[in-house]
C-alpha atoms as a PDB file:
ATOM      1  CA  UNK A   1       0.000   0.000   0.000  1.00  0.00           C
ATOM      2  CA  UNK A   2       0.969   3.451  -1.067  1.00  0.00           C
ATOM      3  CA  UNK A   3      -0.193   6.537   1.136  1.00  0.00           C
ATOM      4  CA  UNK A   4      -0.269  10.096   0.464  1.00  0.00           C
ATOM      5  CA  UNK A   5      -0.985  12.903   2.980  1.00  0.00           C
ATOM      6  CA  UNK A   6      -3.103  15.416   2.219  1.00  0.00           C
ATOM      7  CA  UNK A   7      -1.582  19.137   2.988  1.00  0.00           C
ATOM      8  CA  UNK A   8      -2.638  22.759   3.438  1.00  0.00           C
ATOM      9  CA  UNK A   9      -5.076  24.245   1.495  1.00  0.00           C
ATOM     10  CA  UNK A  10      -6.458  20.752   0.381  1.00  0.00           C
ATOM     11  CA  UNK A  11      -3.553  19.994  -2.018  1.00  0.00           C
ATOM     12  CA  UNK A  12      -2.468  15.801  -2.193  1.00  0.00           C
ATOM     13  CA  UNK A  13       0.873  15.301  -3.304  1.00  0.00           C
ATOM     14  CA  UNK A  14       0.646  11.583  -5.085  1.00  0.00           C
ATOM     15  CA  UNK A  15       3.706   9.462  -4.821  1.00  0.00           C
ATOM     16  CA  UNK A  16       6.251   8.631  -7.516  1.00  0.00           C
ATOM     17  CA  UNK A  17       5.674   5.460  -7.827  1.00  0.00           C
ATOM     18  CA  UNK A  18       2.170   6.719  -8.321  1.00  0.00           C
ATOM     19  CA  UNK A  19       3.221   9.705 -10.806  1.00  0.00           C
ATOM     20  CA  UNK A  20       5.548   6.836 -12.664  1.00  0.00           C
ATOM     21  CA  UNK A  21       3.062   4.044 -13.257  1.00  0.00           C
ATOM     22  CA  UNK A  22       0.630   6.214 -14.347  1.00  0.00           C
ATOM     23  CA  UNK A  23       2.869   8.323 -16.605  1.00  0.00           C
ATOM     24  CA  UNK A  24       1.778  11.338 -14.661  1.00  0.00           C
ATOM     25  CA  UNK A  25       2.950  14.942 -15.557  1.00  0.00           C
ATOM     26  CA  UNK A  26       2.675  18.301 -13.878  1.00  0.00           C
ATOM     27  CA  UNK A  27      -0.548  19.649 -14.463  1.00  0.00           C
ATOM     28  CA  UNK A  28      -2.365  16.858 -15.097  1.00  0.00           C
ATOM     29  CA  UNK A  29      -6.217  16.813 -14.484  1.00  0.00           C
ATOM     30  CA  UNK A  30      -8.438  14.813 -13.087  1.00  0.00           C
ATOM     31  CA  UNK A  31     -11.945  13.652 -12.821  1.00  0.00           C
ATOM     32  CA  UNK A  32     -12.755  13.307  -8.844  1.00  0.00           C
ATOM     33  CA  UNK A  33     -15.803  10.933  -7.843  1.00  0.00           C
ATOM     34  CA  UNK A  34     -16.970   9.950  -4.464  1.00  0.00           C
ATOM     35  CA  UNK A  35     -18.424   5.891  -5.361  1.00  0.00           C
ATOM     36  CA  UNK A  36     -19.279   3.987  -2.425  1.00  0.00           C
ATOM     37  CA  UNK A  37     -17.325   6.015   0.379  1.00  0.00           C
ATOM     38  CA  UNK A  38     -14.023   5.991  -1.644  1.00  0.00           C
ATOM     39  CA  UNK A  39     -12.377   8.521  -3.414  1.00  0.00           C
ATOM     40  CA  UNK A  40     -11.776   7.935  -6.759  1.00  0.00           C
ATOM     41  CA  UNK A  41      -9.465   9.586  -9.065  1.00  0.00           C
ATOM     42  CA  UNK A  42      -9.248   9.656 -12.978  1.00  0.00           C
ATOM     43  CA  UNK A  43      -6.639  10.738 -15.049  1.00  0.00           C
ATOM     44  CA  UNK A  44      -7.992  13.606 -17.596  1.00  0.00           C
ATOM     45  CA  UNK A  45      -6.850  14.987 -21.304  1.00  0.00           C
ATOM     46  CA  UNK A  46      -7.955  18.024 -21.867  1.00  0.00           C
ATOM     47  CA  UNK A  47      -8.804  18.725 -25.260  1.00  0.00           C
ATOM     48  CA  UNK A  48      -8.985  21.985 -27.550  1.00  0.00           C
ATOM     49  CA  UNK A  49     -12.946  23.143 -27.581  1.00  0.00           C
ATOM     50  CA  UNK A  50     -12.134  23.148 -32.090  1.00  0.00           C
ATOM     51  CA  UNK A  51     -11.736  19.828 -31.247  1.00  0.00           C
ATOM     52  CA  UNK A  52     -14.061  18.356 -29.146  1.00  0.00           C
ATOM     53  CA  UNK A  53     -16.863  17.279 -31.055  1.00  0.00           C
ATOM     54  CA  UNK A  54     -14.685  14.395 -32.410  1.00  0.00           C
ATOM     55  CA  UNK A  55     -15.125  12.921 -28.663  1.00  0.00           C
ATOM     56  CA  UNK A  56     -18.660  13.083 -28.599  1.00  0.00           C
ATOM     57  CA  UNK A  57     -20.688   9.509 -27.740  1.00  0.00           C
ATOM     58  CA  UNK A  58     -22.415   9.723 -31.027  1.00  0.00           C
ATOM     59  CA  UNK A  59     -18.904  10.273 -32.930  1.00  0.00           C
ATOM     60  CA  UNK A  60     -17.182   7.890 -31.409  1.00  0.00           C
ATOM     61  CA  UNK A  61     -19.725   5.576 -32.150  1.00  0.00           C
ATOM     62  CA  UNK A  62     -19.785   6.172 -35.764  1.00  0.00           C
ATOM     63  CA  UNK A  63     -16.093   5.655 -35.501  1.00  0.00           C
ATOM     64  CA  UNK A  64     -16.175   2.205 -34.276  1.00  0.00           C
ATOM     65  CA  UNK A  65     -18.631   0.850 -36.708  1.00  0.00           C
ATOM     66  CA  UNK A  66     -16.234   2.666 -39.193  1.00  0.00           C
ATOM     67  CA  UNK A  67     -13.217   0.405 -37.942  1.00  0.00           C
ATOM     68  CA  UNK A  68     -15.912  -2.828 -37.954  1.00  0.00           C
ATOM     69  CA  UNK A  69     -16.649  -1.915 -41.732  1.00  0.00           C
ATOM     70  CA  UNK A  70     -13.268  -1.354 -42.367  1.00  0.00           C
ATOM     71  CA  UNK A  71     -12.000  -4.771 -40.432  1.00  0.00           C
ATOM     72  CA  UNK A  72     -14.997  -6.797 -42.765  1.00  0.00           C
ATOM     73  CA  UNK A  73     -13.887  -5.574 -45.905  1.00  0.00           C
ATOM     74  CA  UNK A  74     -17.208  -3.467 -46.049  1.00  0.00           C
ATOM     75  CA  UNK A  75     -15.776  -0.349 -48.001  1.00  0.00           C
ATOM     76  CA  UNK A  76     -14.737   0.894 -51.560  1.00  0.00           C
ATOM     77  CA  UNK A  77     -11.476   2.090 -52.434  1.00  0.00           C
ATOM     78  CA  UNK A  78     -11.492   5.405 -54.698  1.00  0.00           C
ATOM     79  CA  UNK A  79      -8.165   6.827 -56.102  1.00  0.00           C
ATOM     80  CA  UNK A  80      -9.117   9.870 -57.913  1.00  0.00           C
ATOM     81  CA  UNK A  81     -12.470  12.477 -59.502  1.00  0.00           C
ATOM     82  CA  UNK A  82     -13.228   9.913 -62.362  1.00  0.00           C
ATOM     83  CA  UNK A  83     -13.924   6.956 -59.715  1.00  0.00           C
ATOM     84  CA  UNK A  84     -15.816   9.345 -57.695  1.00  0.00           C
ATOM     85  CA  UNK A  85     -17.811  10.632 -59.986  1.00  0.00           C
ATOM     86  CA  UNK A  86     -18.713   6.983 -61.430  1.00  0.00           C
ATOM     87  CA  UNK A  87     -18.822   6.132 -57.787  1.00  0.00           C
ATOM     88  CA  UNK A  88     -21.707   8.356 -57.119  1.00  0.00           C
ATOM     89  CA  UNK A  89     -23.439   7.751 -60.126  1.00  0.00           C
ATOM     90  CA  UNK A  90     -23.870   4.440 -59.986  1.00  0.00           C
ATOM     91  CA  UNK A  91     -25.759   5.103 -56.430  1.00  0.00           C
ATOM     92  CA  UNK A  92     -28.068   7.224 -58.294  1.00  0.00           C
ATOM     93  CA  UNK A  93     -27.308  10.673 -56.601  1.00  0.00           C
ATOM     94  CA  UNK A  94     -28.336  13.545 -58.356  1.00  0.00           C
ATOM     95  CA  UNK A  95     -25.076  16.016 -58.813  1.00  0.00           C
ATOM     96  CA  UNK A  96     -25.452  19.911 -59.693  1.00  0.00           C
END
């Protein structure tokens, strides 16, 4: 068991071995819960806002079935306008 002592003005300084396993860095957030009486403590990235609706649920989702389709061999291969363009015709989308 590891212990860490918590100091003035509510600050907890976590131990290296801590800091090390968890490849820890200064200014690291963290997500603070209290579940069933214990405190529990999740490593955060912070993200830029430009950037953030790439981790929505709903993205991520589509992402995954993106990597199943991709893993099953469910996808096309297109390599330039002309396969595009005969691409999208033969789904029978109207272009302007």
């Amino acid at each position: 068991m590891i212990k860490a002592k918590l100091g003035k003005r509510s600050q907890l300084v976590l131990p290296k071995a801590i800091v090390d396993a968890m490849k820890l860095e200064e200014g690291t957030e963290f997500e603070v819960q209290i579940v069933d009486g214990r405190i529990v403590m999740e490593p955060m990235l912070s993200i830029p806002r430009s950037q953030a609706w790439f981790w929505s649920d709903e993205w991520q989702k589509r992402e995954r079935e993106a990597d199943e389709d991709a893993r099953a061999g469910r996808m096309t291969t297109i390599r330039n306008a002309e396969e595009l363009d005969a691409y999208i015709k033969g789904l029978g989308v109207q272009q302007d």
